[in-house]
N, C-alpha and C. Protein backbone atom coordinates (compact mmCIF):
# COMPACT_ATOMS: atom_id res chain seq x y z
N UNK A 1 -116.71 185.73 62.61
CA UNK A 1 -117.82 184.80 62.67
C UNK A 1 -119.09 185.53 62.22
N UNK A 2 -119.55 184.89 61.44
CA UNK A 2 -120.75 185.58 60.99
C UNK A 2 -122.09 185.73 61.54
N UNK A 3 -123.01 187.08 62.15
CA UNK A 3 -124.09 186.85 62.62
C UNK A 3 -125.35 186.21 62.16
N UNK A 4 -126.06 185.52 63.29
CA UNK A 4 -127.02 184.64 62.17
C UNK A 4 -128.08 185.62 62.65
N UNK A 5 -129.33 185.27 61.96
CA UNK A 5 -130.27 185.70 61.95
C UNK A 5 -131.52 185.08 61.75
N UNK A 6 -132.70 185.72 62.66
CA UNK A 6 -133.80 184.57 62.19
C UNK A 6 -134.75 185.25 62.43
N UNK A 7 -136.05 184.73 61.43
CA UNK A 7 -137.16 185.29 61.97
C UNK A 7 -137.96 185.65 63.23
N UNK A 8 -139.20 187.15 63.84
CA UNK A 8 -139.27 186.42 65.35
C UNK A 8 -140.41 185.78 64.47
N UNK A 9 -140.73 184.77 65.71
CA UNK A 9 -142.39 184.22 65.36
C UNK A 9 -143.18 185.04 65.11
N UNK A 10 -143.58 186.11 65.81
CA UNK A 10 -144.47 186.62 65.60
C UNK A 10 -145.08 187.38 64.26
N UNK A 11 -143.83 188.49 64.29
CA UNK A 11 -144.14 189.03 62.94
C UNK A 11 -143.69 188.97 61.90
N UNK A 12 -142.45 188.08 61.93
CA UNK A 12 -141.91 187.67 60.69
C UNK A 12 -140.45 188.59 60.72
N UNK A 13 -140.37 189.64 61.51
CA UNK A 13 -139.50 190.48 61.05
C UNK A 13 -137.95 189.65 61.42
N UNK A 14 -136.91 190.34 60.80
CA UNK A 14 -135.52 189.65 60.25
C UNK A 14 -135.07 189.98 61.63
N UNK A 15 -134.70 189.39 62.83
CA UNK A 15 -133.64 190.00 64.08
C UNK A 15 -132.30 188.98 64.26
N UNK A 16 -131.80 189.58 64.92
CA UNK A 16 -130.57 189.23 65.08
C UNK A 16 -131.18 187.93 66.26
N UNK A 17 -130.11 186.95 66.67
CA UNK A 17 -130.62 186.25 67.73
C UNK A 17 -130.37 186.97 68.57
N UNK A 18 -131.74 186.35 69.70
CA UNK A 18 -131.66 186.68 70.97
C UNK A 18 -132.11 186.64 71.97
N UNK A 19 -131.85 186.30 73.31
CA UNK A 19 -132.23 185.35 74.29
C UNK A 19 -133.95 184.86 74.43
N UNK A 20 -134.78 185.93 73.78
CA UNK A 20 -136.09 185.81 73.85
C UNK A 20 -136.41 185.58 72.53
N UNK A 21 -135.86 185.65 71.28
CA UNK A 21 -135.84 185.31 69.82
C UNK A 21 -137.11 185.94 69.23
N UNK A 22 -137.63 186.84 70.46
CA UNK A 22 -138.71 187.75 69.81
C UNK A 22 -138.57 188.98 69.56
N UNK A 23 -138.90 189.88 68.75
CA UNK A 23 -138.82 191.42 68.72
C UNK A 23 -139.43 192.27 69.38
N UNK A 24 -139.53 192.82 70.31
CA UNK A 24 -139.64 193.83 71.56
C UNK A 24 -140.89 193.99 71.44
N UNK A 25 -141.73 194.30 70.76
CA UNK A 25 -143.14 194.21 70.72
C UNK A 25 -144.02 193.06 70.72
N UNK A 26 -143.40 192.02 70.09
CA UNK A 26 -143.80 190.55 70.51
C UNK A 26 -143.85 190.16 71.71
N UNK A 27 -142.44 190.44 72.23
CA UNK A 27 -142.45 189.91 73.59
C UNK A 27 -143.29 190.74 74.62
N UNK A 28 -143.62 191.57 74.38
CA UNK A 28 -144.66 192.78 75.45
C UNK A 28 -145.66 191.85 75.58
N UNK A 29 -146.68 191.48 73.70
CA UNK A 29 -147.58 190.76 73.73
C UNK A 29 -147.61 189.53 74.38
N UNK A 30 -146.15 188.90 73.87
CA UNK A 30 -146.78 187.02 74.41
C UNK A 30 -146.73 187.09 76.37
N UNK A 31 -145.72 188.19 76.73
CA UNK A 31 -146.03 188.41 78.46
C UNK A 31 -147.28 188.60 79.10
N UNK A 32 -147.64 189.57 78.28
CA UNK A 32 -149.18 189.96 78.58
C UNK A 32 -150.23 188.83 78.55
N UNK A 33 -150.22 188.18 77.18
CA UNK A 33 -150.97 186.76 77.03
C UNK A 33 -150.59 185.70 77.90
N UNK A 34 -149.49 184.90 78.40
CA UNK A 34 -148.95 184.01 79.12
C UNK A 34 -149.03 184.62 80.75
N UNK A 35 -149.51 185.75 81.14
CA UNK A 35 -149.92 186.37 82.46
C UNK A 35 -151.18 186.41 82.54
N UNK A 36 -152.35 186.67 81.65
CA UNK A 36 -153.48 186.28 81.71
C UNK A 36 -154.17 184.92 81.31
N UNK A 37 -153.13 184.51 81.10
CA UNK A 37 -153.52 183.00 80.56
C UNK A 37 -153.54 181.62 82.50
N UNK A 38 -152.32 182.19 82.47
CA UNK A 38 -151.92 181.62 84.23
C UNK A 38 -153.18 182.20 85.51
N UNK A 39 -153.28 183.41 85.30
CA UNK A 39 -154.84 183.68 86.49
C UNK A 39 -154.21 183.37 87.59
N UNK A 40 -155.24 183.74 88.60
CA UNK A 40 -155.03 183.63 90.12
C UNK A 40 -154.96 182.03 90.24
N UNK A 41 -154.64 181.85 91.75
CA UNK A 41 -155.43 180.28 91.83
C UNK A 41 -156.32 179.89 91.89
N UNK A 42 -157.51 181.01 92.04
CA UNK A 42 -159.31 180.28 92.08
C UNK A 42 -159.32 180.45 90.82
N UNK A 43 -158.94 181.14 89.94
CA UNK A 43 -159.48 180.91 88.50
C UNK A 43 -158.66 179.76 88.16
N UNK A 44 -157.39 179.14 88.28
CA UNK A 44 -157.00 177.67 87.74
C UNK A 44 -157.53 176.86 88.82
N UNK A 45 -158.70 177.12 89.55
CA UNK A 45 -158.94 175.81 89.99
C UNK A 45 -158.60 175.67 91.06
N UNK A 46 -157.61 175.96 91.83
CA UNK A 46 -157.25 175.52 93.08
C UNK A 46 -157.64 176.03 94.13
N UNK A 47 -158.10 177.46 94.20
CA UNK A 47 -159.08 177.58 95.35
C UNK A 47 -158.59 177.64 96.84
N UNK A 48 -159.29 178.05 97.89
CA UNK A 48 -158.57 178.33 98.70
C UNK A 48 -158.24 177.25 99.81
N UNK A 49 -158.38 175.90 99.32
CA UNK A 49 -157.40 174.71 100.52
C UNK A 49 -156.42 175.27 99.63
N UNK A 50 -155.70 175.69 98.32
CA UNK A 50 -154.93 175.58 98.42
C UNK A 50 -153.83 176.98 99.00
N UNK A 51 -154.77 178.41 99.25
CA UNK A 51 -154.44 178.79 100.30
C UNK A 51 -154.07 178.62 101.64
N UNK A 52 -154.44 178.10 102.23
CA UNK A 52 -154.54 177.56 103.01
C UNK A 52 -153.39 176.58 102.99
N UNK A 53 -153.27 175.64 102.42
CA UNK A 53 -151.93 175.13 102.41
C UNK A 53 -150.53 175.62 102.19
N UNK A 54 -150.98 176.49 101.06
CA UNK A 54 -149.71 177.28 100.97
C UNK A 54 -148.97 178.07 102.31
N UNK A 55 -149.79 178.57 102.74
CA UNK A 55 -149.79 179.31 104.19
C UNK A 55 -148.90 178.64 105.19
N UNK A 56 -150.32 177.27 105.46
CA UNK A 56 -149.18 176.20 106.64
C UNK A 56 -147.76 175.73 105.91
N UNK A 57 -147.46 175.82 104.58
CA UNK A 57 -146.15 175.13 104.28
C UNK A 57 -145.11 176.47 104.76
N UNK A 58 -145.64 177.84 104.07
CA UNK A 58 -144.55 178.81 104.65
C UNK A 58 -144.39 179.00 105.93
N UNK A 59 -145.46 179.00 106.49
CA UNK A 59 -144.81 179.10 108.16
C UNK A 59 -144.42 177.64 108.52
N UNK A 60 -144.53 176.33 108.37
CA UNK A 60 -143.91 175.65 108.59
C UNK A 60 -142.53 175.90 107.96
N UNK A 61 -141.86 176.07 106.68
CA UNK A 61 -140.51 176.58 107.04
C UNK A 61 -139.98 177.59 107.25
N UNK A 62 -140.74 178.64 108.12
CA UNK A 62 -140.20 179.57 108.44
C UNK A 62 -139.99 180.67 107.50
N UNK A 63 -140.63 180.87 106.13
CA UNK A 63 -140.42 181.55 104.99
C UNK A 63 -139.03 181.79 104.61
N UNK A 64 -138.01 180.53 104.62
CA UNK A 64 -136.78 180.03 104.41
C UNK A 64 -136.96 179.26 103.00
N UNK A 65 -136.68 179.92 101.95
CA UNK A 65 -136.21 179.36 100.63
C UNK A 65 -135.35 177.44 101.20
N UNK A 66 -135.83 176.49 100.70
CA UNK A 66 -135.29 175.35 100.90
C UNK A 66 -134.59 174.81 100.09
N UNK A 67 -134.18 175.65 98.61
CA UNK A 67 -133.21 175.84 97.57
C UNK A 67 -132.40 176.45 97.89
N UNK A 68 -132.28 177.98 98.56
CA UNK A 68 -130.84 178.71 98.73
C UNK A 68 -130.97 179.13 99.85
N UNK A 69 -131.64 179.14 101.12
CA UNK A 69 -131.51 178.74 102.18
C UNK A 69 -131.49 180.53 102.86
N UNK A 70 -132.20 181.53 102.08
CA UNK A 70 -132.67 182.70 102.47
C UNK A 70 -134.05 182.82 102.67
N UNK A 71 -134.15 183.85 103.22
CA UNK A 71 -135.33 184.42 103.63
C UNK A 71 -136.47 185.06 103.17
N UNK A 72 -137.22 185.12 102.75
CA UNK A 72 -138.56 185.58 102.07
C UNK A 72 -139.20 184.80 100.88
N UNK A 73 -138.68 183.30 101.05
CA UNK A 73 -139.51 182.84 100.47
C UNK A 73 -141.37 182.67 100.40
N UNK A 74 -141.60 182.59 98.95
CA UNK A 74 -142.95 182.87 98.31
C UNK A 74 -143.93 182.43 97.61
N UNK A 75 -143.60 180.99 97.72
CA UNK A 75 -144.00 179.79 96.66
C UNK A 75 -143.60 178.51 97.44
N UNK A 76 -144.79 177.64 96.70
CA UNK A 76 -144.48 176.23 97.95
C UNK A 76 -144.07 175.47 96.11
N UNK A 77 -143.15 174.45 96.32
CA UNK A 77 -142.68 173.58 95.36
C UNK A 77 -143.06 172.50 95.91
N UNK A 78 -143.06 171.55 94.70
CA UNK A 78 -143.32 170.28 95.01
C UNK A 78 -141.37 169.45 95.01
N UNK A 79 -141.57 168.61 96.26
CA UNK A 79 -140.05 167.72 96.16
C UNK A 79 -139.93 167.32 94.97
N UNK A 80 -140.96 166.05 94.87
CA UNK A 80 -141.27 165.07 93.87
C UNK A 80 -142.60 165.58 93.21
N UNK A 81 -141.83 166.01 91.63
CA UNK A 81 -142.86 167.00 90.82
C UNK A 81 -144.49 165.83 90.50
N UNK A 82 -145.46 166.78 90.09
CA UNK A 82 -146.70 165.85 90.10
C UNK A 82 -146.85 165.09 88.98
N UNK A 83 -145.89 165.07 87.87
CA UNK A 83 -145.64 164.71 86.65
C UNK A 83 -145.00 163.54 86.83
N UNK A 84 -144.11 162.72 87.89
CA UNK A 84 -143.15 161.85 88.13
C UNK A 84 -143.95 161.32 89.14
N UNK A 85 -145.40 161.07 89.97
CA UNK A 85 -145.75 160.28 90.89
C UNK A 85 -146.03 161.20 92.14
N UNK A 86 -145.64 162.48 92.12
CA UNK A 86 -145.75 163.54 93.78
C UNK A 86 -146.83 163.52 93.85
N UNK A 87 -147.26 164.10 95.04
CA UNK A 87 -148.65 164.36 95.04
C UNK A 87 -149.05 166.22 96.13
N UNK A 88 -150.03 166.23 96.82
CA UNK A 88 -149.92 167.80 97.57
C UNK A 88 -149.89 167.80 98.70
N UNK A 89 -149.58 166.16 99.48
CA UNK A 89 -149.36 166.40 100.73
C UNK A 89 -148.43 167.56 100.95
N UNK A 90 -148.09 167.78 102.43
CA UNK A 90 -147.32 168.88 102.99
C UNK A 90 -146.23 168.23 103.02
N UNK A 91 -145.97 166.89 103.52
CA UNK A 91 -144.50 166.36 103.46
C UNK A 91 -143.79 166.52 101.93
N UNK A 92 -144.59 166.62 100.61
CA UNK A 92 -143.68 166.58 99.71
C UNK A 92 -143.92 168.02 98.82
N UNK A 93 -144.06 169.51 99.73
CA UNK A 93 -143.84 170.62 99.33
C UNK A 93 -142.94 171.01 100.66
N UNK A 94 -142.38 172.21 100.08
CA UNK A 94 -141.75 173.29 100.86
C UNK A 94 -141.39 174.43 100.20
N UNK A 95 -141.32 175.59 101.07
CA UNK A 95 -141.15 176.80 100.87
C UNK A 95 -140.35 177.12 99.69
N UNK A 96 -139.66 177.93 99.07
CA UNK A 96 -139.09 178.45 97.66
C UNK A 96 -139.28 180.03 97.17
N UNK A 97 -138.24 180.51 96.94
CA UNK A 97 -138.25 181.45 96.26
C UNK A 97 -138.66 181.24 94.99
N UNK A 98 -139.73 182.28 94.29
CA UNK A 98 -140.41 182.34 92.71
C UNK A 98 -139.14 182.11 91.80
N UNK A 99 -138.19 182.95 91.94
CA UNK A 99 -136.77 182.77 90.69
C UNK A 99 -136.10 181.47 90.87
N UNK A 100 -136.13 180.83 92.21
CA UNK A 100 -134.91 180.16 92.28
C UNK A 100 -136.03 178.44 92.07
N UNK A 101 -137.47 178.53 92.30
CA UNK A 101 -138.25 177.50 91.81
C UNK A 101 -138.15 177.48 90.03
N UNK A 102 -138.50 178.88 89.34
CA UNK A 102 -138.37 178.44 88.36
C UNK A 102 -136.76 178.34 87.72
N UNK A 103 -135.63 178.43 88.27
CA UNK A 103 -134.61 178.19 87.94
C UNK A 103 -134.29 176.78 87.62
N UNK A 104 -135.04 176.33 88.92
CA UNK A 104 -135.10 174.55 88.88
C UNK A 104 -135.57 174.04 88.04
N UNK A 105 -136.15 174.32 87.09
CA UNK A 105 -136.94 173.92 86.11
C UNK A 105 -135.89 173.91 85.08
């Protein structure tokens, strides 16, 4: 079977495919850019109710992942995403592990 090949975006150069379809120096860059682009939460805006909420949702579940049902969860998810009608009450977040929230995605 023959290997394909494709440009990365970035610099044009010829790579083989591959899971990030960028060339190792690209991908350093677009991490770096897409990590300063995201900011804390007072710089996107949300500020500290939403500390504060985040807080009461983890100790309300006990810092129990509500996806895989371990311990040290670190991130509050929304049930019903804000894109489909959710909103930020506390009834429609709960606790989550960072990998296994964005897995859900």
């Amino acid at each position: 079977m023959p290997t394909l090949k494709r440009p990365c975006p970035g610099c044009k150069q010829v790579l083989i495919v591959s899971p990030t379809r960028r060339c190792e120096s690209c991908q350093r860059l677009y991490d770096r850019a897409r990590d300063a682009m995201r900011g804390t939460t007072t710089e996107r805006g949300l500020g500290w109710s939403y500390q504060q909420k985040r807080a009461r949702v983890l100790k309300r579940d006990g810092y129990i992942c509500q996806l895989c049902h371990r311990f040290g969860a670190d991130v509050i998810d929304h049930i019903l995403p804000r894109a489909q009608g959710g909103d930020d009450r506390d009834e429609n977040l709960r606790a989550a592990h960072a990998r296994c929230n964005s897995a859900r995605r």
